[in-house]
C-alpha atoms as a PDB file:
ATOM      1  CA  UNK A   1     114.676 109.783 119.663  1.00  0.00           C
ATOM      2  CA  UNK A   2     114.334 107.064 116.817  1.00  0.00           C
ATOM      3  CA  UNK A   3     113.186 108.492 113.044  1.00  0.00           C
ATOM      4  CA  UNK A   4     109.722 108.064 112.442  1.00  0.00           C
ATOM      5  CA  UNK A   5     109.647 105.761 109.308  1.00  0.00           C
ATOM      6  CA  UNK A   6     108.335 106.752 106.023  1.00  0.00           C
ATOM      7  CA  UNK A   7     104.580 104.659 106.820  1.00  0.00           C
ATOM      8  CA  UNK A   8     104.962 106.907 110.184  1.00  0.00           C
ATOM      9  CA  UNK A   9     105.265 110.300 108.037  1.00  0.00           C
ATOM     10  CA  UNK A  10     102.626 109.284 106.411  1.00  0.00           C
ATOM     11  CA  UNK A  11     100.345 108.414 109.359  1.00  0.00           C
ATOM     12  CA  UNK A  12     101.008 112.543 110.381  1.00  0.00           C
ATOM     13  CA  UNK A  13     100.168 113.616 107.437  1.00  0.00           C
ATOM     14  CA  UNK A  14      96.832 111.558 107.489  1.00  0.00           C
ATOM     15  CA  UNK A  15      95.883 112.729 111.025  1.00  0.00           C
ATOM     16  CA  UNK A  16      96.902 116.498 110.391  1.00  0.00           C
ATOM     17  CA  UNK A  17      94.564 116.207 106.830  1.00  0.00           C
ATOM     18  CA  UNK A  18      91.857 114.974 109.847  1.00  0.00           C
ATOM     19  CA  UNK A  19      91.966 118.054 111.497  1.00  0.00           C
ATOM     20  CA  UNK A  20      94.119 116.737 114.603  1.00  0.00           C
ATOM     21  CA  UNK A  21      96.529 118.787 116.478  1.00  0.00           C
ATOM     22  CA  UNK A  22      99.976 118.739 115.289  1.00  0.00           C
ATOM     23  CA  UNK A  23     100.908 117.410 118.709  1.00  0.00           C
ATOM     24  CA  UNK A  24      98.475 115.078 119.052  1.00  0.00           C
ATOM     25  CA  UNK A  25      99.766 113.859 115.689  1.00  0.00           C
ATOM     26  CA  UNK A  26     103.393 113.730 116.949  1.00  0.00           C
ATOM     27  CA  UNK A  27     102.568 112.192 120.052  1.00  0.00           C
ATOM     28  CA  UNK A  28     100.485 109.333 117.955  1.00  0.00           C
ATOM     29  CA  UNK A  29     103.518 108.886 115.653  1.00  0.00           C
ATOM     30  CA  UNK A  30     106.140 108.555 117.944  1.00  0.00           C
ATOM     31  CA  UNK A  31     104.673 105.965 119.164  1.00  0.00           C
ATOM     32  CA  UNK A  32     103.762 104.539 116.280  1.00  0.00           C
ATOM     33  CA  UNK A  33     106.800 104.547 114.728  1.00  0.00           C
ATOM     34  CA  UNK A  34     107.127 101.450 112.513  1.00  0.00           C
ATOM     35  CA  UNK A  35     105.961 100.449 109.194  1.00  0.00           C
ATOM     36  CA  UNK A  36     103.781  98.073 110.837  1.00  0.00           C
ATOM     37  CA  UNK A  37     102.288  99.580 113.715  1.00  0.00           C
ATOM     38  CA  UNK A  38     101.599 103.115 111.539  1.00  0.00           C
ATOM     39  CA  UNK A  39      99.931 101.153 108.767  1.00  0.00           C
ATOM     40  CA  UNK A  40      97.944  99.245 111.290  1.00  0.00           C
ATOM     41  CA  UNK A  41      96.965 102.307 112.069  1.00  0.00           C
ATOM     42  CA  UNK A  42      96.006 103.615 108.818  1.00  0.00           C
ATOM     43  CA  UNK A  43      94.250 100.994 108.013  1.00  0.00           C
ATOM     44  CA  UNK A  44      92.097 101.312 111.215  1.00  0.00           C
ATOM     45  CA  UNK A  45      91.958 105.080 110.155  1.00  0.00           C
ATOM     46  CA  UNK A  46      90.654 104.323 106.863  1.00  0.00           C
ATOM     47  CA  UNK A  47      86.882 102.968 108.156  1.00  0.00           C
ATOM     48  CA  UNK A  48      86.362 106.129 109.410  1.00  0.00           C
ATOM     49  CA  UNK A  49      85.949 109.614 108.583  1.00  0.00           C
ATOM     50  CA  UNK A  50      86.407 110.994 112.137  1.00  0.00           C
ATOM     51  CA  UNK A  51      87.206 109.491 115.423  1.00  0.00           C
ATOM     52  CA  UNK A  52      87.483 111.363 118.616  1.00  0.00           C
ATOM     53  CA  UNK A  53      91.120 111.496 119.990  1.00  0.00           C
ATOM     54  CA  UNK A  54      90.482 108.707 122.327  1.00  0.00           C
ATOM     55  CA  UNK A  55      89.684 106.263 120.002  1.00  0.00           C
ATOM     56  CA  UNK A  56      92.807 106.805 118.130  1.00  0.00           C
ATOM     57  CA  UNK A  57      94.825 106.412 121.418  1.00  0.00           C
ATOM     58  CA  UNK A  58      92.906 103.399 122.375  1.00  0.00           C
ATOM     59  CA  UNK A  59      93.731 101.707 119.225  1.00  0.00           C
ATOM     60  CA  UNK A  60      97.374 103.218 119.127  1.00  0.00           C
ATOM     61  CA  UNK A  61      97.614 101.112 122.405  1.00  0.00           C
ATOM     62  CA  UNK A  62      95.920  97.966 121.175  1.00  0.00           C
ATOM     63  CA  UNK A  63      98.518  98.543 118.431  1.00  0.00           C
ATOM     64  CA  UNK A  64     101.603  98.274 120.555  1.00  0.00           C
ATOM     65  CA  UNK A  65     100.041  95.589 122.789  1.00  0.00           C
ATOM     66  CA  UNK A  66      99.750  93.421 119.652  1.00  0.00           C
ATOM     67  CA  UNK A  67     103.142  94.402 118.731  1.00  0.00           C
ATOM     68  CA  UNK A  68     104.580  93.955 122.235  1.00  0.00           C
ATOM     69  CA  UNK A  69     102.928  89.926 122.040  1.00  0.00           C
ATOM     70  CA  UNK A  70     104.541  89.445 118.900  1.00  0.00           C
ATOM     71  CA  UNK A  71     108.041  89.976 119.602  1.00  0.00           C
ATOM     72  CA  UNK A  72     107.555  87.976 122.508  1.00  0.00           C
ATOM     73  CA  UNK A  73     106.808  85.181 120.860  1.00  0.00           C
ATOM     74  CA  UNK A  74     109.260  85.508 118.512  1.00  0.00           C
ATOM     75  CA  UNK A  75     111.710  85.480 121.071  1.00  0.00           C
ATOM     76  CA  UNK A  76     110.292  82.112 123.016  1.00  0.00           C
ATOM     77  CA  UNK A  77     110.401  80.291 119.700  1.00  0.00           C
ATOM     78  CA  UNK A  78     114.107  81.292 119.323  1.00  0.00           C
ATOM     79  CA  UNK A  79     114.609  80.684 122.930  1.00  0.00           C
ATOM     80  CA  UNK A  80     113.008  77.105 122.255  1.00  0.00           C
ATOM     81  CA  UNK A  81     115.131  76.358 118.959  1.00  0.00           C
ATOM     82  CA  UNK A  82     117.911  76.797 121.048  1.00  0.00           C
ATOM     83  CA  UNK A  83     116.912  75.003 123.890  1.00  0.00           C
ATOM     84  CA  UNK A  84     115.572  72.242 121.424  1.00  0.00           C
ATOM     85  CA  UNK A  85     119.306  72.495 119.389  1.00  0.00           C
ATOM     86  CA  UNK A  86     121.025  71.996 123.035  1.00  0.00           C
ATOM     87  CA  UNK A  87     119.569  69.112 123.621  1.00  0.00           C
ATOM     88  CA  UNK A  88     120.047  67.260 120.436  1.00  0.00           C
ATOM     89  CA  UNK A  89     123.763  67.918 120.757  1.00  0.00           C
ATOM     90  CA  UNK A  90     123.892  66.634 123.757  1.00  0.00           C
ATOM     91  CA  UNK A  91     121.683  63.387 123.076  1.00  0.00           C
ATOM     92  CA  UNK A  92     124.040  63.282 119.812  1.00  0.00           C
ATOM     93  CA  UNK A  93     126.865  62.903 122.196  1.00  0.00           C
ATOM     94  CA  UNK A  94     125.656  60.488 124.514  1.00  0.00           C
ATOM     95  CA  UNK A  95     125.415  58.395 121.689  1.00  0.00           C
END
């Protein structure tokens, strides 16, 4: 199982100060286990006072989602630099 990052320790320590279960807390985390995903998440955290557990888990999702749609676009722009670099090379050559 992957570390939980530092932002991630500090994301259980938020949610057990909330009164959460310890393994609702470690369920939360590990997914949640990123800099940026856990202080997503403590900044959504840090509107309220108290959410009910569901909340949480439907923004931990929302979370990854965003996440997920990131580094998929991250990997079509490389994909279409080196698409893009191919064919300059090759219209280089035919020239």
């Amino acid at each position: 199982m992957k570390a939980k990052s530092e932002v991630s320790q500090e994301l259980y320590q938020m949610l057990l100060d909330r009164g959460y279960q310890e393994r609702f807390c470690d369920l939360v985390t590990q997914n949640l286990n990123t800099d940026f995903t856990a202080q997503r998440m403590i900044y959504y955290l840090s509107h309220y006072r108290s959410l009910p557990e569901g909340e949480i888990v439907d923004e931990m999702l929302a979370i990854l989602d965003d996440r997920k749609r990131i580094m998929q676009k991250k990997q079509l722009e490389h994909s279409n630099a080196v698409y893009n670099e191919y064919l300059n090379r090759r219209r280089m050559e035919e020239d």
